[in-house]
N, C-alpha and C. Protein backbone atom coordinates (compact mmCIF):
# COMPACT_ATOMS: atom_id res chain seq x y z
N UNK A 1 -11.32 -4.19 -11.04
CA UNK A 1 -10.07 -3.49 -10.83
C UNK A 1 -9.67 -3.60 -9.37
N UNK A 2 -8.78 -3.19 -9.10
CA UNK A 2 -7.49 -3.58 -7.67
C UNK A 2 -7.95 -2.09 -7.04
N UNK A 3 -8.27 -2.28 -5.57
CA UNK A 3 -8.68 -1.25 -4.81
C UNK A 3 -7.39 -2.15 -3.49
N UNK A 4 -6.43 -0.44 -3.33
CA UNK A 4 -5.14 -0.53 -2.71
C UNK A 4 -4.99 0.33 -1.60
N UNK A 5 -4.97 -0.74 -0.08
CA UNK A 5 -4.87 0.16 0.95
C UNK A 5 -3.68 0.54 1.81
N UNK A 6 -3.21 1.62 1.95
CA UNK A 6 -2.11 1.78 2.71
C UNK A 6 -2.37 2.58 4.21
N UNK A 7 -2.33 1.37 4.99
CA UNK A 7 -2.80 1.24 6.12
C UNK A 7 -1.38 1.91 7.33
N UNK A 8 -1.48 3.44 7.93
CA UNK A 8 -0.22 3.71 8.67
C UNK A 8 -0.27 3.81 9.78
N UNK A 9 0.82 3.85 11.17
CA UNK A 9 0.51 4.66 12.23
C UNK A 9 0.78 6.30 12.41
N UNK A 10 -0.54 6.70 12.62
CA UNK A 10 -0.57 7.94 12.92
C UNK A 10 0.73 8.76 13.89
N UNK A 11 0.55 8.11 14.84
CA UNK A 11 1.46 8.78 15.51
C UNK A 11 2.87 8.35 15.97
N UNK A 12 3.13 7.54 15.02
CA UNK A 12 4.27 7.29 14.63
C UNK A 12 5.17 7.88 13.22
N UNK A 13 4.55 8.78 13.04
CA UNK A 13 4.85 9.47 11.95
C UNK A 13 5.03 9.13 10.12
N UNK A 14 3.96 8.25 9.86
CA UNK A 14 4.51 6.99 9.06
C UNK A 14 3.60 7.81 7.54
N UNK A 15 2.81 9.24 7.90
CA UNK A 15 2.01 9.31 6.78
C UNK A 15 3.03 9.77 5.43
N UNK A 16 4.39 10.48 6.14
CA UNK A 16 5.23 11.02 4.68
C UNK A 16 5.43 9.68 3.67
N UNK A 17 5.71 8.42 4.34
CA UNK A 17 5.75 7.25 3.93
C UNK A 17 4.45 6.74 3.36
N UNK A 18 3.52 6.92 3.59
CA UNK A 18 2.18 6.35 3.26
C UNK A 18 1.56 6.71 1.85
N UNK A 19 1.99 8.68 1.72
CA UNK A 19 1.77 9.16 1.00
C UNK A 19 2.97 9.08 0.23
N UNK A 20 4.36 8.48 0.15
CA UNK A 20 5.00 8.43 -0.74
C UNK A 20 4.86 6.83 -1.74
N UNK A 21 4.25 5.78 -0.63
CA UNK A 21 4.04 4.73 -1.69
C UNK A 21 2.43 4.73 -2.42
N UNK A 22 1.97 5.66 -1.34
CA UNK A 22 0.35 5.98 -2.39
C UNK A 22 0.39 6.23 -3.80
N UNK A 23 1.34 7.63 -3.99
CA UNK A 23 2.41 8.41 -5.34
C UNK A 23 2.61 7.21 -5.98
N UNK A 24 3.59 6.48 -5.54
CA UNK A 24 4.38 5.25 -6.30
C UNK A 24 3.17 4.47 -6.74
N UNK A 25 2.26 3.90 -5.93
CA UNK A 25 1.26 2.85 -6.85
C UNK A 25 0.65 3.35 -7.75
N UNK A 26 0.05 5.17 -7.91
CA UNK A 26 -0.96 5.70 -8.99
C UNK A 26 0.28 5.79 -9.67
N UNK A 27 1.42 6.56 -9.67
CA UNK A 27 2.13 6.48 -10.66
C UNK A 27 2.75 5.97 -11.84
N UNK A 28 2.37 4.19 -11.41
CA UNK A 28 2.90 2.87 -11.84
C UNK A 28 2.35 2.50 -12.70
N UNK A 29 0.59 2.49 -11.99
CA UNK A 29 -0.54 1.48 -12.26
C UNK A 29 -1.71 3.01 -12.88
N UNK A 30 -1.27 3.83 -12.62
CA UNK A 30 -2.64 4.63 -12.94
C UNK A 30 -4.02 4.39 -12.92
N UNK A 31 -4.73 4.12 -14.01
CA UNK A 31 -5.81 3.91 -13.95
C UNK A 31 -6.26 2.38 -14.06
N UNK A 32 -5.20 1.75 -13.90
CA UNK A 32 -5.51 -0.09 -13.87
C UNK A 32 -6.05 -0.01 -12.32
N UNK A 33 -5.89 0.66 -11.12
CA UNK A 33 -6.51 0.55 -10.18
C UNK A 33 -7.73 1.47 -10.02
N UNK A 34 -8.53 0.91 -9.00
CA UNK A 34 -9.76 1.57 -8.67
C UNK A 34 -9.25 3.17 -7.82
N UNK A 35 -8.89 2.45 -6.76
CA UNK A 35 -8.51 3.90 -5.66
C UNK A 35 -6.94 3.06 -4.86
N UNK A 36 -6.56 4.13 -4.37
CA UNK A 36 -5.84 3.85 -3.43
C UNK A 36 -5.95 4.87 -2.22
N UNK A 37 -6.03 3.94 -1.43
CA UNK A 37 -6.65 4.99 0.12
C UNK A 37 -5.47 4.78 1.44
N UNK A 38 -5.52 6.23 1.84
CA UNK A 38 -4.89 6.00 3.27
C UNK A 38 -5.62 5.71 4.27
N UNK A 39 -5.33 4.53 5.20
CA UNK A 39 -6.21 4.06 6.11
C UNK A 39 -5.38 4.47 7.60
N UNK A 40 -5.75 4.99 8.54
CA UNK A 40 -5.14 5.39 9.48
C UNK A 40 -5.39 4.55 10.58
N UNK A 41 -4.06 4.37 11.08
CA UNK A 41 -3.91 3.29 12.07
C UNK A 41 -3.15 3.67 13.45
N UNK A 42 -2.33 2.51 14.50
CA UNK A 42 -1.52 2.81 15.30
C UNK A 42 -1.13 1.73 15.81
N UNK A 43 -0.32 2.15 16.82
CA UNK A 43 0.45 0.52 17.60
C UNK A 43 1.59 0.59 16.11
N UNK A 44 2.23 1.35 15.52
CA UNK A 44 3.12 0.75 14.33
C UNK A 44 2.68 0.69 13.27
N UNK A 45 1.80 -0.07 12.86
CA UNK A 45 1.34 -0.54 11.72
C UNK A 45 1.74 0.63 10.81
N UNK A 46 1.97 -0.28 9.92
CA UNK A 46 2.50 -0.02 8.70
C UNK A 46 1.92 -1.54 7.55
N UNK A 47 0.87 -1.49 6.60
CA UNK A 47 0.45 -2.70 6.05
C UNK A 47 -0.38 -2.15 4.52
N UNK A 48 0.02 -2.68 3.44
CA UNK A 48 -0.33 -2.82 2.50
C UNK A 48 -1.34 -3.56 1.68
N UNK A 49 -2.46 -3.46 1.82
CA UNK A 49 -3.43 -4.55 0.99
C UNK A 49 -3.75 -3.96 -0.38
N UNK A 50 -3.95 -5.42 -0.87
CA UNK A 50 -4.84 -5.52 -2.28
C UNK A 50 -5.81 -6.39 -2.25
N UNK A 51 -6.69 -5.03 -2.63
CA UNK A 51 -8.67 -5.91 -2.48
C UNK A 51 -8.47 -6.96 -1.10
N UNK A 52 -7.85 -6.25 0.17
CA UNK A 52 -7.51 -7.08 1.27
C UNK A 52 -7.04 -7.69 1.63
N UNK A 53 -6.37 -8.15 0.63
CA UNK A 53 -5.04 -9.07 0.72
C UNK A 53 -3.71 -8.20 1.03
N UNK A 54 -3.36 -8.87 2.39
CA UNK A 54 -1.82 -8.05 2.81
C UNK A 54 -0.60 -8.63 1.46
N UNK A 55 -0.22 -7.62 1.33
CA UNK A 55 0.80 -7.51 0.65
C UNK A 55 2.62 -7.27 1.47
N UNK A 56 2.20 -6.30 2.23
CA UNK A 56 3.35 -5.98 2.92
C UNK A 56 2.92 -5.35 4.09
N UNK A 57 3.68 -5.73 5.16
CA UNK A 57 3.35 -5.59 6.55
C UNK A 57 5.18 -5.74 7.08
N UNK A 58 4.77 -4.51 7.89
CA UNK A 58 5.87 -3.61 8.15
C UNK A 58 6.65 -4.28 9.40
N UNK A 59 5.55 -5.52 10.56
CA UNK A 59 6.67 -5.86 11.42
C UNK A 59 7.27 -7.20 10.66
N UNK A 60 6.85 -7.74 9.25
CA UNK A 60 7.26 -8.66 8.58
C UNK A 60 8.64 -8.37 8.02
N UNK A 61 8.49 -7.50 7.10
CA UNK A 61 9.48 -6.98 6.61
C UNK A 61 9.58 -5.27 6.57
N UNK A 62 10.44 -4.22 5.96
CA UNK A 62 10.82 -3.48 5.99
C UNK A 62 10.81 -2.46 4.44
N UNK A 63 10.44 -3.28 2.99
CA UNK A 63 10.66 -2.82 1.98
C UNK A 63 10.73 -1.68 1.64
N UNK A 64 11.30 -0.98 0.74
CA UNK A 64 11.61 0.37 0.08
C UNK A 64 10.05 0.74 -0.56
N UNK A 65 10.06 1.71 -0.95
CA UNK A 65 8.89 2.35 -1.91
C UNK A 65 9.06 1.06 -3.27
N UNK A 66 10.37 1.57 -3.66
CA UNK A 66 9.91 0.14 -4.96
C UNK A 66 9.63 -1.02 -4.85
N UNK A 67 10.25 -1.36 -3.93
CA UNK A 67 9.82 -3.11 -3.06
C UNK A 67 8.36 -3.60 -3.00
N UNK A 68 7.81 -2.55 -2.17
CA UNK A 68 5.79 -1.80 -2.06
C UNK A 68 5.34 -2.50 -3.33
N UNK A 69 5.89 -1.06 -4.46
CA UNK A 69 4.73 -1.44 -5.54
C UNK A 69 5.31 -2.36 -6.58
N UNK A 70 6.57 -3.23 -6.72
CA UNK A 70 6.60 -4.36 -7.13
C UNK A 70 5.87 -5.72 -6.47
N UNK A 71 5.63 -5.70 -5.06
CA UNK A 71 4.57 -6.61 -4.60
C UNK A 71 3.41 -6.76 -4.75
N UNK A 72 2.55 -4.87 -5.13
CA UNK A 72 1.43 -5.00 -5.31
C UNK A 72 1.22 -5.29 -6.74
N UNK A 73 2.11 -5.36 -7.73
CA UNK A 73 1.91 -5.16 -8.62
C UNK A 73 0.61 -6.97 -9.45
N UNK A 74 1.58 -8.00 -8.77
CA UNK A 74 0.76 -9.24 -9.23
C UNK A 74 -0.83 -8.83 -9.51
N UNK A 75 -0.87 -8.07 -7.85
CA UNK A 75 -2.75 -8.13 -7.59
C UNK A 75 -3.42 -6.88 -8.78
N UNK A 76 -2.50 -5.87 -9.32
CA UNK A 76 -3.46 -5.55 -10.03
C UNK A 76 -3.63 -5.51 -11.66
N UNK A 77 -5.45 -5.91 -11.64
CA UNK A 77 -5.71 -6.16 -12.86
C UNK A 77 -5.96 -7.70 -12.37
N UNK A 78 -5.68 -8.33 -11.46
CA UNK A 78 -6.19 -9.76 -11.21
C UNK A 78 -7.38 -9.95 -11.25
N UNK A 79 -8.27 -10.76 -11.52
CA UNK A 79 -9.62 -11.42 -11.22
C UNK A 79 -10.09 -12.18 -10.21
N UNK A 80 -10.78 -11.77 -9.12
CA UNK A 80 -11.46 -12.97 -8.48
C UNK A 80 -11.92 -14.21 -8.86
């Protein structure tokens, strides 16, 4: 199963965001994923992995909450 990290900057105020696409991925995917974790960061960051694979990275692009978990969506339930 797909273990999903949402990686934020702390003091950039980014956790209302962190914790709103956290919501959005269990909401989606429920129990097709393992966990989804907030990983606390800084300098900006804002970055999305699956099983470590960036998905979305925030000085790349900018996406919405649905944007998020339509990207993560490929990785879960994938196989190594």
């Amino acid at each position: 199963m797909t273990r999903v990290e949402v990686e934020y900057c702390v003091h950039c105020g980014m956790l209302n965001r962190a914790r709103d696409v956290s919501e959005a991925i269990l909401k989606q995917f429920g129990e097709s994923v393992d966990e989804v974790a907030l990983v606390t960061g800084d300098d900006g960051v804002f970055v999305v992995r699956a099983d470590g694979e960036g998905v979305v990275d925030k000085t790349e692009d900018d996406s919405d909450v649905d944007a998020i978990v339509l990207a993560v969506k490929p990785h879960v339930g994938a196989t190594a």
